[in-house]
Protein backbone atom coordinates (compact mmCIF):
# COMPACT_ATOMS: atom_id res chain seq x y z
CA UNK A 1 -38.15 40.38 -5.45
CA UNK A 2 -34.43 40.84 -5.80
CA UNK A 3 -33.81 44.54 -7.32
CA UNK A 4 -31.66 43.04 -9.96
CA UNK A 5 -34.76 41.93 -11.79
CA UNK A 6 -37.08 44.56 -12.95
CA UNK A 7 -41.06 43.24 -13.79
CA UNK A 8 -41.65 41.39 -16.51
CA UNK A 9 -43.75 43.09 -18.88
CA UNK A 10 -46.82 40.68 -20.13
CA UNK A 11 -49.62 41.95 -22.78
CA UNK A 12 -53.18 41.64 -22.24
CA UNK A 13 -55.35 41.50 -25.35
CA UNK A 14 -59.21 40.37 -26.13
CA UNK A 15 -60.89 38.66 -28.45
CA UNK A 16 -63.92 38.26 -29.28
CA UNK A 17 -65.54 34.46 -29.84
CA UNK A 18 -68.30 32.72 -30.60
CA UNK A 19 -68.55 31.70 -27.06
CA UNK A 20 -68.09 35.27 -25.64
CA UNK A 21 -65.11 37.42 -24.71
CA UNK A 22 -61.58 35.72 -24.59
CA UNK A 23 -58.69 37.06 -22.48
CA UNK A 24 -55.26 36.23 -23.57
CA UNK A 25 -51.84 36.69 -21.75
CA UNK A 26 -48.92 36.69 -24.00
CA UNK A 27 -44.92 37.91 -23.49
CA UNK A 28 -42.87 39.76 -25.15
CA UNK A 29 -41.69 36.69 -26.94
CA UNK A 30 -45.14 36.03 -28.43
CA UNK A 31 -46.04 32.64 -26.34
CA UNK A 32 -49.27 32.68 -24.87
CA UNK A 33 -48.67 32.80 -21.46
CA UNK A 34 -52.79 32.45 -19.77
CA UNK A 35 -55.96 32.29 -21.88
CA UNK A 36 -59.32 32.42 -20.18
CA UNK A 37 -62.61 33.92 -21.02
CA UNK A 38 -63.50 37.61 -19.41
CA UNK A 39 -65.92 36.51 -16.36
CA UNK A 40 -63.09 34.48 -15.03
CA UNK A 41 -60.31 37.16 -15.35
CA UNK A 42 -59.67 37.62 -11.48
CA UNK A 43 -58.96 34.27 -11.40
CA UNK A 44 -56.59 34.75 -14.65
CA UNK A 45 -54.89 37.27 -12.46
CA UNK A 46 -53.76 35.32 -9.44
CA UNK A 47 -52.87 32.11 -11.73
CA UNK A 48 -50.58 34.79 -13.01
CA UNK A 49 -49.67 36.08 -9.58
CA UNK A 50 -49.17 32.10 -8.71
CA UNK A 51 -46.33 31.74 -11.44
CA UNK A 52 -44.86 34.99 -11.18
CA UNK A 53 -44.12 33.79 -7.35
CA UNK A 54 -43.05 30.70 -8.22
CA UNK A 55 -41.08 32.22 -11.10
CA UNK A 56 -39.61 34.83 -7.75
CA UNK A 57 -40.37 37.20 -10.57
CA UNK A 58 -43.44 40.30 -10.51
CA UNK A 59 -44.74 41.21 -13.73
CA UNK A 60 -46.59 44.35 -15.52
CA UNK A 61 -49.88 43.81 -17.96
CA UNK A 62 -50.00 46.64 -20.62
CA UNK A 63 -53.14 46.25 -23.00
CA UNK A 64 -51.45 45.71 -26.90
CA UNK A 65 -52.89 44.07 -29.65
CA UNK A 66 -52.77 40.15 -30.10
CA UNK A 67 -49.31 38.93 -32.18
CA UNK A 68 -50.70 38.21 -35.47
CA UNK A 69 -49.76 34.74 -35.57
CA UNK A 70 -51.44 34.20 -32.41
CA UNK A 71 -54.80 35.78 -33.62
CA UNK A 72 -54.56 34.27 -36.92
CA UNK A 73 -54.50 30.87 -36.00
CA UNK A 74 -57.22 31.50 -33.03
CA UNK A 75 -59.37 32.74 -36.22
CA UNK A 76 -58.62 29.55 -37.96
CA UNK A 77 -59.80 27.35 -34.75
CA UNK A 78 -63.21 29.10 -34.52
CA UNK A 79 -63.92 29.07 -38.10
CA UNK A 80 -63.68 25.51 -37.87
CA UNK A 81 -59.74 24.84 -38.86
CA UNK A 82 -58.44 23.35 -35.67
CA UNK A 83 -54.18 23.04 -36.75
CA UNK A 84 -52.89 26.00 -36.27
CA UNK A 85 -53.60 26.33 -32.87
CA UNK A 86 -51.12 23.12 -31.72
CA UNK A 87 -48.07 25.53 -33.38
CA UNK A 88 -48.88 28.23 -30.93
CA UNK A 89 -46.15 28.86 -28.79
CA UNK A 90 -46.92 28.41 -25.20
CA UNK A 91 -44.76 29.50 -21.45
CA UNK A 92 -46.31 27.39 -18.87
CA UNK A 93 -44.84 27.61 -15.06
CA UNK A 94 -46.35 24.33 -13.14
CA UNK A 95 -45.01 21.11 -11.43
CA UNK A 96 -42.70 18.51 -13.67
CA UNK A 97 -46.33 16.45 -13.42
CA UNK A 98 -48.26 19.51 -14.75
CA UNK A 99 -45.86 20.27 -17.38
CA UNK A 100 -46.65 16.38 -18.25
CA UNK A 101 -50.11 16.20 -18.36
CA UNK A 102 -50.00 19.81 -20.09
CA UNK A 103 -47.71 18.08 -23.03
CA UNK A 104 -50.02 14.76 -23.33
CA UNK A 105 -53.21 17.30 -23.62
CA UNK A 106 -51.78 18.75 -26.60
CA UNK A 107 -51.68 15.42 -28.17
CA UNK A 108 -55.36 14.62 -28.16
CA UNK A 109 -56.70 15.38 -31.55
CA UNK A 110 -59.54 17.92 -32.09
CA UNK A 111 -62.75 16.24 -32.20
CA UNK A 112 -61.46 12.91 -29.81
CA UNK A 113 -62.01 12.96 -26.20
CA UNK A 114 -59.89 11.07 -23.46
CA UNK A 115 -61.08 9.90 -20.08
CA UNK A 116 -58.83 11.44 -16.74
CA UNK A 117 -57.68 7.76 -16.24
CA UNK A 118 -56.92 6.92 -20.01
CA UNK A 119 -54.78 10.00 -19.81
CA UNK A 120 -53.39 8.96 -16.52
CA UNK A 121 -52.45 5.68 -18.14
CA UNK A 122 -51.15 7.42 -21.38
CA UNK A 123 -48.59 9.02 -19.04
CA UNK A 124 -47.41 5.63 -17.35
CA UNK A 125 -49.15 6.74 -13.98
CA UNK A 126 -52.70 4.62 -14.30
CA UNK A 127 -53.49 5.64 -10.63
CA UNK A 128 -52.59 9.66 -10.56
CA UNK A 129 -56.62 9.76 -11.99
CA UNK A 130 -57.28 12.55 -9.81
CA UNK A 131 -53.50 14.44 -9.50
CA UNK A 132 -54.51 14.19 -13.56
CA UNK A 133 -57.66 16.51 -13.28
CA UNK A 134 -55.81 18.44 -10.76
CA UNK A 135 -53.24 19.53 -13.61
CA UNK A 136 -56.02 19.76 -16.36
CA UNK A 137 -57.81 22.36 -14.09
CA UNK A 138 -54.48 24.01 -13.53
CA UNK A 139 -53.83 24.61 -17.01
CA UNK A 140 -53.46 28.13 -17.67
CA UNK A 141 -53.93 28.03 -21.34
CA UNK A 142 -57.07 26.76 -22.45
CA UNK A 143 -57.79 25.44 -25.81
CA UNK A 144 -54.23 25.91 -26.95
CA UNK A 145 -53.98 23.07 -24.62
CA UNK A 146 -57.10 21.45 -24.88
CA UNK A 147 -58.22 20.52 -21.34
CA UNK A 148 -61.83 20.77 -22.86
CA UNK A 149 -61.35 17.15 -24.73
CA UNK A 150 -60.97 15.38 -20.99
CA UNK A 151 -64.16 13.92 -19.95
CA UNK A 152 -65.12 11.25 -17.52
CA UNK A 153 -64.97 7.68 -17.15
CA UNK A 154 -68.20 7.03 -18.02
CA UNK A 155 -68.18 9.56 -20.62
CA UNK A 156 -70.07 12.50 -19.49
CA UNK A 157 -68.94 15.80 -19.05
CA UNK A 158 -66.82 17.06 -16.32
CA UNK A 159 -65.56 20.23 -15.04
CA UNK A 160 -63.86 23.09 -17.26
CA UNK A 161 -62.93 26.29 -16.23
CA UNK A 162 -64.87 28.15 -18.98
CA UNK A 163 -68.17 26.33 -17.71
CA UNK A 164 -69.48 23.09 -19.01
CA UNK A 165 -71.44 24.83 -21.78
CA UNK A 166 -68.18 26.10 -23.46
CA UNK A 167 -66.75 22.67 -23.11
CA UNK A 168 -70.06 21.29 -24.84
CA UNK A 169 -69.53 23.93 -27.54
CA UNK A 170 -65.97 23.28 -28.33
CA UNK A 171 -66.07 19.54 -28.55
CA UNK A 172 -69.17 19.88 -31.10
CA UNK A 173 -67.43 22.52 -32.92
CA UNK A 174 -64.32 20.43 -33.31
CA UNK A 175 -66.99 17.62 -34.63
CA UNK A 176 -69.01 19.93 -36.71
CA UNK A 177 -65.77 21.60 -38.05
CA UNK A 178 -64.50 18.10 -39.34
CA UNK A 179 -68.04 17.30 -40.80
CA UNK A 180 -67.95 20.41 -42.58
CA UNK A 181 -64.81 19.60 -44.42
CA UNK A 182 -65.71 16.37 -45.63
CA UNK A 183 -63.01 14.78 -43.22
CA UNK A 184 -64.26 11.34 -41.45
CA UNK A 185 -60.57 10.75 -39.89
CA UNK A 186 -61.65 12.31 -36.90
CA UNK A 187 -65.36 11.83 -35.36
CA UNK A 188 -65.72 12.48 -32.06
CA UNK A 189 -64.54 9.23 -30.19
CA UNK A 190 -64.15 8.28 -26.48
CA UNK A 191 -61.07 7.09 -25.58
CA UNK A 192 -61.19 5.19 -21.90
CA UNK A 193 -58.85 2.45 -22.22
């Protein structure tokens, strides 16, 4: 690390879920920088490591409490008010084609699913099907960027980093959340075209 740049200093918080205990990364910009659940944190720390060396940076984790905005609008998505979430401000390091596939996962609606090779298509690369789950397994910020509503061809469920039961759960949340408010605009649909 050149000596001209001291560690950036990143904040660890947790927060408690439905679905058990959630790790989140943020900066001292309050962008959520990783978000992963607490079984999986070693693997939360050398994703971190991974863009801090591609980043030629090193950086510091000091335990704070979430931003407010941040925790407010993760509140919102597990009591079943899925909006807020897509106005959380994100810092992802990852290939030109990650940073793609990262910004076309945010466009999938809660409570619709898209198949790897309809979201291949979507980004004008119908044969990148696999580089596609590559980069959805890479993302660092889970359900900010929801990798969770990419499923398989055929429409059955395929890998997430939280474990496929959390990926069940959040796609029938989503559904159940939309139910609840009356809302029909968006059932749970499959999207392989």
């Amino acid at each position: 690390m050149p000596q001209h740049l001291l560690p950036e200093i990143l904040f660890h918080h947790q927060l408690e879920t439905p679905i058990g205990t959630m790790l989140v990364i943020t900066d001292q910009r309050e962008r959520m920088r990783a978000l992963d659940w607490h079984e999986y944190e070693d693997r939360m720390h050398r994703l971190l490591w991974l863009h801090a060396k591609k980043e030629k940076r090193e950086f510091e984790l000091q335990a704070a409490s979430l931003p407010a905005a941040i925790h407010k609008a993760l509140d919102a998505y597990f009591t079943g008010n899925f909006v807020p979430v897509n106005d959380i401000p994100v810092y992802t390091v990852g290939t030109v084609f990650q940073q793609a596939v990262w910004r076309a996962l945010r466009t999938i609606p809660a409570g619709t699913t898209l198949s790897y090779s309809a979201l291949a298509k979507k980004l004008g690369r119908p044969k990148a099907v696999r580089a596609v789950g590559a980069a959805n397994g890479a993302n660092p910020v889970g359900i900010v960027i929801p990798c969770h509503r990419v499923i398989g061809r055929d429409g059955s469920m395929t890998g997430y980093g939280g474990g496929l039961e959390r990926k069940r759960w959040l796609l029938a949340h989503e559904v159940t959340g939309f139910r609840e408010k009356g809302t029909e605009a968006m059932p749970l649909s499959y999207i392989n075209s």
